[in-house]
C-alpha atoms as a PDB file:
ATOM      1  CA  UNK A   1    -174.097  15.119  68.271  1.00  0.00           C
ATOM      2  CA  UNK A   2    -176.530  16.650  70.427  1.00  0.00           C
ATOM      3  CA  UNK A   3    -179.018  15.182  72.202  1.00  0.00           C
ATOM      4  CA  UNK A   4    -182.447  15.809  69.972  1.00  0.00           C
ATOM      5  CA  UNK A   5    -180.065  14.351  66.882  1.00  0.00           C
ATOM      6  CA  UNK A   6    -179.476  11.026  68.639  1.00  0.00           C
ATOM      7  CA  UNK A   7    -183.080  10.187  69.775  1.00  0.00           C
ATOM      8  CA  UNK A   8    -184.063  10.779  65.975  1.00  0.00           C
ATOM      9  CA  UNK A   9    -181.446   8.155  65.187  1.00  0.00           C
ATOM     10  CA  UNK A  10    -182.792   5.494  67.494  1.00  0.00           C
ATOM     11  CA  UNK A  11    -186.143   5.434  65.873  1.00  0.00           C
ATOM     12  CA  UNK A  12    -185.268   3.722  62.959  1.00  0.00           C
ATOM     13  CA  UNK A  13    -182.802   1.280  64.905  1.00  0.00           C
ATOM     14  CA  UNK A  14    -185.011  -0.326  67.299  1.00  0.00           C
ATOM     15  CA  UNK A  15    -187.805  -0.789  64.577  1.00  0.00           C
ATOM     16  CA  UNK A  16    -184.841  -2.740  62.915  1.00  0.00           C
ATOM     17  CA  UNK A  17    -184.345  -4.505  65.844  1.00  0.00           C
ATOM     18  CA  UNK A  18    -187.572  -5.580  66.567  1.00  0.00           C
ATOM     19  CA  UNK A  19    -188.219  -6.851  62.897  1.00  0.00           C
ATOM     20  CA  UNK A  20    -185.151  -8.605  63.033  1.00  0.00           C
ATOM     21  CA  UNK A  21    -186.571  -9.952  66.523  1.00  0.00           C
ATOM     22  CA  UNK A  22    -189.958 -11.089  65.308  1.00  0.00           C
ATOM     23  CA  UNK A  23    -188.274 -12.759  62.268  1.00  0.00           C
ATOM     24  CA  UNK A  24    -186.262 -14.983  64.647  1.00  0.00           C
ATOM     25  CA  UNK A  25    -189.090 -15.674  66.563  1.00  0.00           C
ATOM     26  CA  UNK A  26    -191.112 -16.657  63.722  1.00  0.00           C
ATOM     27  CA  UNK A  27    -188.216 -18.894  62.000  1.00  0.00           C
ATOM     28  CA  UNK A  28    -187.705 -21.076  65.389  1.00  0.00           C
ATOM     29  CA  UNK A  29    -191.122 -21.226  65.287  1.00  0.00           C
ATOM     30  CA  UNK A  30    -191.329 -22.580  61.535  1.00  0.00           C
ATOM     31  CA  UNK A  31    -188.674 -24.236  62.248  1.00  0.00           C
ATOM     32  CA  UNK A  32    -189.929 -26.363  65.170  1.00  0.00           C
ATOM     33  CA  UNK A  33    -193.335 -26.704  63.083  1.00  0.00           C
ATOM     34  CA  UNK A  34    -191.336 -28.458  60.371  1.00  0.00           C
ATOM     35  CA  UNK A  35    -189.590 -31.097  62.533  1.00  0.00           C
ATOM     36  CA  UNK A  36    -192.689 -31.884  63.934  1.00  0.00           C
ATOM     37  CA  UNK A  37    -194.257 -32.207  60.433  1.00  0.00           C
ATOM     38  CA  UNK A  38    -190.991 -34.051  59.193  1.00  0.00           C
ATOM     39  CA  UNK A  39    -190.866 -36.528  61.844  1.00  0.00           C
ATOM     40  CA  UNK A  40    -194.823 -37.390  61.639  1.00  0.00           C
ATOM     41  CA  UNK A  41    -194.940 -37.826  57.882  1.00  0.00           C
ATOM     42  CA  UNK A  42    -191.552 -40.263  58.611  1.00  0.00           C
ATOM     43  CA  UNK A  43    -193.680 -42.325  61.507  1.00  0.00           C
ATOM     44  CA  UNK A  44    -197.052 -42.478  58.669  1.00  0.00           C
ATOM     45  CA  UNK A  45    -194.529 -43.614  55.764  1.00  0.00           C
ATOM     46  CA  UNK A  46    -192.779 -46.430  57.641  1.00  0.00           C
ATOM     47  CA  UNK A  47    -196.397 -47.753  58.321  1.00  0.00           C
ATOM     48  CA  UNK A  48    -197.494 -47.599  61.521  1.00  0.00           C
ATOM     49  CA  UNK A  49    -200.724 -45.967  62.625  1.00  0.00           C
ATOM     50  CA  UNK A  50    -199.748 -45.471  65.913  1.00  0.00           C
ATOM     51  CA  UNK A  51    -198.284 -42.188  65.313  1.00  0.00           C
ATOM     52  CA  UNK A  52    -200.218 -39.603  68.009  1.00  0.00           C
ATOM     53  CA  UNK A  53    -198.060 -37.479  69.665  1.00  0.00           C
ATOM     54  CA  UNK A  54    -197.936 -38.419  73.682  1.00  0.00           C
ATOM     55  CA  UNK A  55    -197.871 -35.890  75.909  1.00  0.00           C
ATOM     56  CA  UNK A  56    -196.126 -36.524  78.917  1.00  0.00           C
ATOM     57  CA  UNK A  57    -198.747 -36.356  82.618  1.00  0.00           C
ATOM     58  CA  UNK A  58    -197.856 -33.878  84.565  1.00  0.00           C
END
């Protein structure tokens, strides 16, 4: 292959790669989203109301 043929042929791979980088991105962040849902709706249904998230001083 010549040069000209394979920078045509890289177009289409890095837009692959970067979709399949954003969806990563965006699944660990739904992911991380969910536990923190998951574990707050576990704290509310064991019935406590002290619940709030606390952040650590820094």
């Amino acid at each position: 292959m010549s040069e000209p043929e394979q920078q045509e042929n890289r177009g289409p791979a890095m837009a692959g790669l970067l979709i399949a980088v954003v969806l990563l991105v965006v699944g660990l962040w739904l992911a991380h989203e969910l536990t923190a849902a998951s574990k707050m709706q576990d704290c509310l249904m064991s019935g406590r109301t002290n619940c709030n998230v606390i952040e650590p001083a820094r």
